[in-house]
N, C-alpha and C. Protein backbone atom coordinates (compact mmCIF):
# COMPACT_ATOMS: atom_id res chain seq x y z
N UNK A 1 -12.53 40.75 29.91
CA UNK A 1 -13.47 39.95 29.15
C UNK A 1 -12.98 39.74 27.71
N UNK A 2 -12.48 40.73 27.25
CA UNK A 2 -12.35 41.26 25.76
C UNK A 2 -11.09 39.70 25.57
N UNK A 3 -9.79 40.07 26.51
CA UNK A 3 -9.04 38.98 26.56
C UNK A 3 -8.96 37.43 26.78
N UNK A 4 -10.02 37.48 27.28
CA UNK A 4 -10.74 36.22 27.55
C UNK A 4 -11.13 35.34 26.30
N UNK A 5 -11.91 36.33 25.64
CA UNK A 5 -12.98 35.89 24.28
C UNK A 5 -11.45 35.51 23.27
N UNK A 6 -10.57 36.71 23.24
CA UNK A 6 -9.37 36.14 22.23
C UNK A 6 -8.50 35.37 22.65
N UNK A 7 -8.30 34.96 23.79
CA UNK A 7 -7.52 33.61 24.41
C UNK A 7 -8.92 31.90 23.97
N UNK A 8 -9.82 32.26 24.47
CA UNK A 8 -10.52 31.15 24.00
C UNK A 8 -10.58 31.18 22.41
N UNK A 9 -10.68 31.91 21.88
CA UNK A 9 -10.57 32.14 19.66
C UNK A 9 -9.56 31.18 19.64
N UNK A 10 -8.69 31.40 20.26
CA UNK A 10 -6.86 31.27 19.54
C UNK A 10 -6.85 29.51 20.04
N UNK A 11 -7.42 29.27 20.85
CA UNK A 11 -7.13 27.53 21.56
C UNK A 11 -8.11 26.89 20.72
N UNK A 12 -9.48 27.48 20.42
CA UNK A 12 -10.39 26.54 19.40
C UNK A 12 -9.73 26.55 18.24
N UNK A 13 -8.91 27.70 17.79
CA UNK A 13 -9.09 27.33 16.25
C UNK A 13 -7.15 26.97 16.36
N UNK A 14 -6.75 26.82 17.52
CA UNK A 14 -5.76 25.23 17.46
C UNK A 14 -6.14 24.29 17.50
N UNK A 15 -6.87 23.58 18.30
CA UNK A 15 -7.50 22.80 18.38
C UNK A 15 -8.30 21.91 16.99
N UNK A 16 -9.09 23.28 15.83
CA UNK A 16 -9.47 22.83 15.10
C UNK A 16 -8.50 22.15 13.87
N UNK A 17 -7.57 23.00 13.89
CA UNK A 17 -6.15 22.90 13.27
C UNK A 17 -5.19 21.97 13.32
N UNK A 18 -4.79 21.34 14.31
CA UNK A 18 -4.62 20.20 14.91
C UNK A 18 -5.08 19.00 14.36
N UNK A 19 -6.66 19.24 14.98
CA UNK A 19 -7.51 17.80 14.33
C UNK A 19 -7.69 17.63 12.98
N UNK A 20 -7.46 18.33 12.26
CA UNK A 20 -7.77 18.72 10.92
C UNK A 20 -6.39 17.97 10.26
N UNK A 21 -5.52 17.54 11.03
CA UNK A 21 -3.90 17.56 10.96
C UNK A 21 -4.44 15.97 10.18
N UNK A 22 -4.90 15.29 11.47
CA UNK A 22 -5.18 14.15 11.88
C UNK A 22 -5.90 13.36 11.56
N UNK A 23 -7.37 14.23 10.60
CA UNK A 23 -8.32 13.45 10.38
C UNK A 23 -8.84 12.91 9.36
N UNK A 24 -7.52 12.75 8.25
CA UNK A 24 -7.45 12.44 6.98
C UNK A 24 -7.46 10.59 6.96
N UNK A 25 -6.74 10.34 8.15
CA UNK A 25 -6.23 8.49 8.42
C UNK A 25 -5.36 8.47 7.22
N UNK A 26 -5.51 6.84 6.71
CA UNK A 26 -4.38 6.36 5.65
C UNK A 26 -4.99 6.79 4.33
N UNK A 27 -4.24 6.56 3.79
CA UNK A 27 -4.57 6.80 2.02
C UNK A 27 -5.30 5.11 2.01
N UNK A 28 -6.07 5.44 0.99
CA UNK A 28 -6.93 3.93 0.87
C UNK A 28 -6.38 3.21 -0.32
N UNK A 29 -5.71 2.07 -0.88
CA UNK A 29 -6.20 1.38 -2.27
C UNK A 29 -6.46 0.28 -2.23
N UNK A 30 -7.09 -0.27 -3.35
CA UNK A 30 -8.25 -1.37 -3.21
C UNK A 30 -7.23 -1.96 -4.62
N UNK A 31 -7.01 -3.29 -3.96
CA UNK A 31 -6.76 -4.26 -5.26
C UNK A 31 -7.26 -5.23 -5.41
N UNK A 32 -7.61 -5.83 -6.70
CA UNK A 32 -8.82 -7.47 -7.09
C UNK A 32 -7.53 -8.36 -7.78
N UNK A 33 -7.37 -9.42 -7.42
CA UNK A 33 -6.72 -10.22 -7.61
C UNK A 33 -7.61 -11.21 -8.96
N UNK A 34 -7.04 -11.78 -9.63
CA UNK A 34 -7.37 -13.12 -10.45
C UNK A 34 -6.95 -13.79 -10.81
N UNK A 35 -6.67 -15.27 -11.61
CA UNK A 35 -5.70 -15.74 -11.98
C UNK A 35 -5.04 -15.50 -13.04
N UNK A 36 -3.95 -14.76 -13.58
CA UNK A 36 -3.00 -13.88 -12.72
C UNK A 36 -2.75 -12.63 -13.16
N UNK A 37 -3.98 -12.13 -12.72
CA UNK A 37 -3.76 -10.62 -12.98
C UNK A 37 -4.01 -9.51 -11.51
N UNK A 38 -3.71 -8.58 -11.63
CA UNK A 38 -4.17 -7.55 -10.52
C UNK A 38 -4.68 -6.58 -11.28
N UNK A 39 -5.79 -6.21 -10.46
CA UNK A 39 -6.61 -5.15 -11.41
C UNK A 39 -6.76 -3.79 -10.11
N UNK A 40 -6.72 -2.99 -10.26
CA UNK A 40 -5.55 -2.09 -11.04
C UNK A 40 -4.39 -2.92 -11.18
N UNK A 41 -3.18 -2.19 -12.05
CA UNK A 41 -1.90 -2.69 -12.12
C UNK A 41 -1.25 -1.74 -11.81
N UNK A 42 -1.60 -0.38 -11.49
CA UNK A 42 -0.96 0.67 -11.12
C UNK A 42 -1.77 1.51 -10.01
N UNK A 43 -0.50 2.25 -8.45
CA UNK A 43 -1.28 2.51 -7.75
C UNK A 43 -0.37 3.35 -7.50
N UNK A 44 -0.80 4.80 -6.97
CA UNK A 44 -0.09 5.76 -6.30
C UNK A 44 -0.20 6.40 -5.34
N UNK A 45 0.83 6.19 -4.06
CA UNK A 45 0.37 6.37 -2.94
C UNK A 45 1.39 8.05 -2.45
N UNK A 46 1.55 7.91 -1.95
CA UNK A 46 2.50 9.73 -0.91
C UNK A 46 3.36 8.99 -0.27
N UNK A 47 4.88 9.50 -0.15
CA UNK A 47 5.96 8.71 0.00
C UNK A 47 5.61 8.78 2.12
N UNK A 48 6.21 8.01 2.63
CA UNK A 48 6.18 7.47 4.01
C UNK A 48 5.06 7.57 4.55
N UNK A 49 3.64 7.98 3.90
CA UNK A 49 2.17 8.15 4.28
C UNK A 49 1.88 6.64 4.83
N UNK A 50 1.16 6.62 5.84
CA UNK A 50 0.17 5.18 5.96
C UNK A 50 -0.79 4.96 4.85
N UNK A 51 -0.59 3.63 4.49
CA UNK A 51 -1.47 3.49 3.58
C UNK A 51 -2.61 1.80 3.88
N UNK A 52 -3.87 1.83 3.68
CA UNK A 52 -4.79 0.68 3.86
C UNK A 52 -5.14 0.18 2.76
N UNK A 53 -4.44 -1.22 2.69
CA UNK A 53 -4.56 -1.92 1.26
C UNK A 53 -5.67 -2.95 1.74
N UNK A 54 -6.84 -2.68 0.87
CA UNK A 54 -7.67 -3.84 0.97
C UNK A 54 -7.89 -4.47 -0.52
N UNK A 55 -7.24 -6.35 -0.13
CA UNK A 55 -6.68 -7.27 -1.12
C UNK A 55 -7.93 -7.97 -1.16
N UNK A 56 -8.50 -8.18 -2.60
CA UNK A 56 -9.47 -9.19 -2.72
C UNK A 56 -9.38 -10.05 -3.91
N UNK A 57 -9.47 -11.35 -3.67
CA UNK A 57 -9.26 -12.57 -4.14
C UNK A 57 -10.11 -13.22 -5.03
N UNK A 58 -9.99 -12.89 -5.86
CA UNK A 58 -11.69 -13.11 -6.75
C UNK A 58 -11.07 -14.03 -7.48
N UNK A 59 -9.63 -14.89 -7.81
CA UNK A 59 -9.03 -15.75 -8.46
C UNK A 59 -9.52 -17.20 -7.40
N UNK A 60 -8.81 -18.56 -8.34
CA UNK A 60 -9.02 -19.48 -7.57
C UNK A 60 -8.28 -20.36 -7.09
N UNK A 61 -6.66 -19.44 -6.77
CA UNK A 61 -5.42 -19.68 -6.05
C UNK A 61 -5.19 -18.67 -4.88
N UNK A 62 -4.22 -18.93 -4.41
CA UNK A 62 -3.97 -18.39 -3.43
C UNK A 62 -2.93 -17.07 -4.43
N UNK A 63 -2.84 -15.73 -3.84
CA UNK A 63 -2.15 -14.52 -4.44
C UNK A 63 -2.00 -13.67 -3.48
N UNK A 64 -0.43 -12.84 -3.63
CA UNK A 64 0.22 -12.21 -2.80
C UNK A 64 0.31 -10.63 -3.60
N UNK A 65 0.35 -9.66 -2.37
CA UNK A 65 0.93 -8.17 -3.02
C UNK A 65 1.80 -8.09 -2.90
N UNK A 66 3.57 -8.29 -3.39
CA UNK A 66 4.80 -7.79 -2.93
C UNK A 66 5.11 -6.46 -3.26
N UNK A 67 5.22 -5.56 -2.50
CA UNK A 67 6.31 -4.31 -2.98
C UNK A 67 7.47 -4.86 -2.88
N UNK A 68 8.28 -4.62 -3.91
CA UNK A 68 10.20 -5.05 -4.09
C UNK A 68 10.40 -3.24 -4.09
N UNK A 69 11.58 -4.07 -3.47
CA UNK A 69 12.35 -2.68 -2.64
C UNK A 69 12.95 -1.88 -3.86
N UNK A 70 12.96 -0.24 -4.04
CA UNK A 70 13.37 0.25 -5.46
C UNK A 70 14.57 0.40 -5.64
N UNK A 71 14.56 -0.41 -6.77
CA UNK A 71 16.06 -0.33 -7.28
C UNK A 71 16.42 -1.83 -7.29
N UNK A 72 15.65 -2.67 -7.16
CA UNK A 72 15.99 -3.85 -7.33
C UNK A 72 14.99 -4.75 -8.06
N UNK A 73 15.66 -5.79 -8.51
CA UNK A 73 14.74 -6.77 -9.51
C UNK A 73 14.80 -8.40 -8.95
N UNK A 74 13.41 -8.40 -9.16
CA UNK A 74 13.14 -10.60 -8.65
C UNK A 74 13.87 -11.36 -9.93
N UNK A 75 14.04 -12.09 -9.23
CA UNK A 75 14.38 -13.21 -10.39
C UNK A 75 13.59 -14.32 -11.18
N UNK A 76 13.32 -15.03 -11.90
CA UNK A 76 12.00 -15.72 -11.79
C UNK A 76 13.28 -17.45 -11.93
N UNK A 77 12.46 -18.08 -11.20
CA UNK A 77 11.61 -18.04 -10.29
C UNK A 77 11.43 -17.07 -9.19
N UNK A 78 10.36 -16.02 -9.11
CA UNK A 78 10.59 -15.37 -7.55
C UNK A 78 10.31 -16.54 -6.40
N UNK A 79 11.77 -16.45 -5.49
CA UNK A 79 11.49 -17.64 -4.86
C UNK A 79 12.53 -16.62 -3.67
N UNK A 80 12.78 -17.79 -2.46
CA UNK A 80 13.84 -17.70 -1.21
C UNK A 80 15.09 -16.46 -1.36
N UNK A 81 15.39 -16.67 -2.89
CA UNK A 81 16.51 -15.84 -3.29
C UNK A 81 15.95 -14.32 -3.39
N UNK A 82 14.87 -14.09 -3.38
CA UNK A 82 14.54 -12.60 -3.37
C UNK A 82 13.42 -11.86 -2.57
N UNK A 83 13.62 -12.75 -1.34
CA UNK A 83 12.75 -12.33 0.06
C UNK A 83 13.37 -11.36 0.40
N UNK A 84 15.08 -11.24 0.22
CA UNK A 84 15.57 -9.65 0.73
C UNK A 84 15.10 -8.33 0.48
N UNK A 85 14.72 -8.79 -0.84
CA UNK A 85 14.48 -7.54 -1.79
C UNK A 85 12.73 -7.30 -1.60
N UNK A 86 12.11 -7.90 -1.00
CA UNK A 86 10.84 -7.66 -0.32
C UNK A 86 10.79 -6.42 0.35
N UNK A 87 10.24 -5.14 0.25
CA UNK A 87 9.52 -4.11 1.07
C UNK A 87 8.58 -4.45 1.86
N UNK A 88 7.50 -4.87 1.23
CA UNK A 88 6.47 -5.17 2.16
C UNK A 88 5.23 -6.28 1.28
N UNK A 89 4.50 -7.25 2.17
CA UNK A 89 3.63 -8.26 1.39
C UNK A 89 2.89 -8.39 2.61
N UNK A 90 1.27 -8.90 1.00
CA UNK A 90 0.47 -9.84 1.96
C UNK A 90 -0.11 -10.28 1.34
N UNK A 91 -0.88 -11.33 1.74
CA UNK A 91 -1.81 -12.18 0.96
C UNK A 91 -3.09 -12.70 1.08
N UNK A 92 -3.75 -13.04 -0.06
CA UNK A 92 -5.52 -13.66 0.56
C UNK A 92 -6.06 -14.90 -0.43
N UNK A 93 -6.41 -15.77 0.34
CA UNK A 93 -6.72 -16.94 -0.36
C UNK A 93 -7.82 -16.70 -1.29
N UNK A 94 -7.98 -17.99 -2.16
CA UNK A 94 -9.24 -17.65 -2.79
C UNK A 94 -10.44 -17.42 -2.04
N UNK A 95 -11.14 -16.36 -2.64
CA UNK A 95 -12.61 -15.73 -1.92
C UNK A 95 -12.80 -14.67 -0.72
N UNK A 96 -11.11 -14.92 -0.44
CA UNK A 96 -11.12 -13.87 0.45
C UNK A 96 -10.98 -12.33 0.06
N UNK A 97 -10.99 -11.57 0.92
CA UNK A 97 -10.87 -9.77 1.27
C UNK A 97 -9.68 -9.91 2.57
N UNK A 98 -9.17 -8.86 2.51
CA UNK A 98 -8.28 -8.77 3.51
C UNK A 98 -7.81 -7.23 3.71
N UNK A 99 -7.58 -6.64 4.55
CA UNK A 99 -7.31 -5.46 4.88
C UNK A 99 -6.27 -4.78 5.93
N UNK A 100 -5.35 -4.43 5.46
CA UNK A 100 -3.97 -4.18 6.08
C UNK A 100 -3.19 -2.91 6.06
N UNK A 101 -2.51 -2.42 6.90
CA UNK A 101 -2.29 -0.92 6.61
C UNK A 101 -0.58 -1.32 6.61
N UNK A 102 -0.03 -0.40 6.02
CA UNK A 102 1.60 -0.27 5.76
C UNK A 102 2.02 1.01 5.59
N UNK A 103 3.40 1.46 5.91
CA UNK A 103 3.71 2.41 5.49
C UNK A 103 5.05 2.53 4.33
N UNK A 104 4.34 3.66 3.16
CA UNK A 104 4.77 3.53 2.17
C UNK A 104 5.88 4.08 1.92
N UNK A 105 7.01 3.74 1.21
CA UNK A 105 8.22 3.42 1.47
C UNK A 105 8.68 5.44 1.28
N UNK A 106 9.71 5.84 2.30
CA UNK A 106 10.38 7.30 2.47
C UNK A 106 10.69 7.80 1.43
N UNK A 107 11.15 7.17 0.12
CA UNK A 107 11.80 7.30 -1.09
C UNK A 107 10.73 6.99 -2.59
N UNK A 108 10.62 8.50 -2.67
CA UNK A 108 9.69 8.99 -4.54
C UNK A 108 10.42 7.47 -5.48
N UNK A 109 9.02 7.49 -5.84
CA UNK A 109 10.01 6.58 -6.47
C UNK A 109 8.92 5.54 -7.46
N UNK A 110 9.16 4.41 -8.55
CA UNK A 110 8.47 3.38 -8.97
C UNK A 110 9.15 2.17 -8.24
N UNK A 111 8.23 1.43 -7.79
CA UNK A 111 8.57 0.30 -7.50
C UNK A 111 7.87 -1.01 -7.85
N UNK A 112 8.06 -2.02 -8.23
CA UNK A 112 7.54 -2.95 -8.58
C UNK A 112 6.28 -4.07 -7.47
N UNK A 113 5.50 -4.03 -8.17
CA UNK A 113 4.75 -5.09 -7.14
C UNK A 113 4.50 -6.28 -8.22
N UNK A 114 4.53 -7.62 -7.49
CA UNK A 114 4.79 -9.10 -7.73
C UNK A 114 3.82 -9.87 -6.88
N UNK A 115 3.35 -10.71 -7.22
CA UNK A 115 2.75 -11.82 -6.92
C UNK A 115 3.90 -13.02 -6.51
N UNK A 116 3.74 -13.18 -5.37
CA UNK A 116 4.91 -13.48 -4.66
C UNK A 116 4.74 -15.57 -4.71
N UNK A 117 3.57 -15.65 -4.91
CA UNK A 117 2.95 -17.64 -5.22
C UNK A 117 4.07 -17.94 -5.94
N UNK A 118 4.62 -19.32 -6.01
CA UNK A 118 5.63 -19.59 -7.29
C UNK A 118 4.86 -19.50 -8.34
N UNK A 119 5.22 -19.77 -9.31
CA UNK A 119 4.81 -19.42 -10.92
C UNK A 119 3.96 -18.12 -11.53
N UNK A 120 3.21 -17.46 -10.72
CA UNK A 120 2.61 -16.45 -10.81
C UNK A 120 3.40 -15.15 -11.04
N UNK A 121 4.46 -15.17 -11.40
CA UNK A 121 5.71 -14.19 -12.12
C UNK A 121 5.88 -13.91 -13.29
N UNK A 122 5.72 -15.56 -13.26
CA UNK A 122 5.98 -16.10 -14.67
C UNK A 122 4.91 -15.93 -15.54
N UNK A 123 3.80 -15.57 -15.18
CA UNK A 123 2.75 -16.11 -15.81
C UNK A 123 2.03 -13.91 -16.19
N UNK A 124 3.00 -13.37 -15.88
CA UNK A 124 3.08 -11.75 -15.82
C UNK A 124 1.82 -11.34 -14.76
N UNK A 125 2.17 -11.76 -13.33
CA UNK A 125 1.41 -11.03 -12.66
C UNK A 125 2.01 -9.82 -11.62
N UNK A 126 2.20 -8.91 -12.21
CA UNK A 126 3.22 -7.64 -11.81
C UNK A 126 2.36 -6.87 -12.24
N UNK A 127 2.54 -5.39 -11.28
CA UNK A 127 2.12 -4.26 -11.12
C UNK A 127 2.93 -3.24 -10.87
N UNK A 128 2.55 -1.63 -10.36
CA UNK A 128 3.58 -0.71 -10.01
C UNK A 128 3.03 0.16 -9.23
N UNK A 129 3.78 0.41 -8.36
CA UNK A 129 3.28 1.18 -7.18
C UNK A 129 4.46 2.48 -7.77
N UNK A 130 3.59 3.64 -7.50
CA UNK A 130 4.12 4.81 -7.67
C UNK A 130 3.87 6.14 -6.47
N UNK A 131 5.13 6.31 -6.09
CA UNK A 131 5.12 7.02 -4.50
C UNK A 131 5.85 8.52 -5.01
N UNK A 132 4.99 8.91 -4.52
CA UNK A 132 5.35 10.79 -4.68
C UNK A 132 5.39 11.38 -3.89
């Protein structure tokens, strides 16, 4: 009996241990778009963690989140010539919300985020994502 009771202990509190692993989901951040700012301008996420970016559009253009890959710089115009250097993007028209999960890049690090629209570079709509 006695063995019984400590074989069932030892599987619940794996079990609890386990789920506990699991039941955190993504890291959350919330960004507000405008014309042409991002509010926050700075966000810090946990390096290769999932992360759920929900983008909202409170401007009255269309606006993008780019992460640029670290260690590299857009050119302005950010245009065709620096889609390589793209990590990861997305975007939401005016009035919209949008909600998307990514995973955040393996490597500690600052990296730049850009508003990827033409002229909206220019016009200083950049931010910084900071991964630890």
């Amino acid at each position: 009996m006695y063995r019984k009771f400590v074989f069932l202990f030892i599987v619940l509190v794996g079990v609890l241990a386990l789920s506990a692993c699991g039941a955190s989901g993504p890291e959350k951040i919330s960004v507000t778009t405008t014309d042409f700012k991002f509010e926050p301008t700075s966000w810090t996420v946990s390096a290769g963690n999932e992360v759920e970016l929900t983008l909202t559009n409170d401007g009255t253009l269309e606006h993008e989140w780019v992460i640029i890959k670290q260690g590299m710089e857009v050119t302005i115009p950010f245009d065709e010539d620096d889609e390589d250097k793209v990590y990861w993007e997305m975007e939401a028209q005016p009035g919209e919300t949008n909600t998307e999960t990514f995973t955040a890049p393996s490597e500690a690090g600052t990296y730049t985020v850009v508003c990827g629209i033409p002229a909206h570079l220019e016009q200083g709509m950049t931010g910084t994502l900071i991964v630890k």
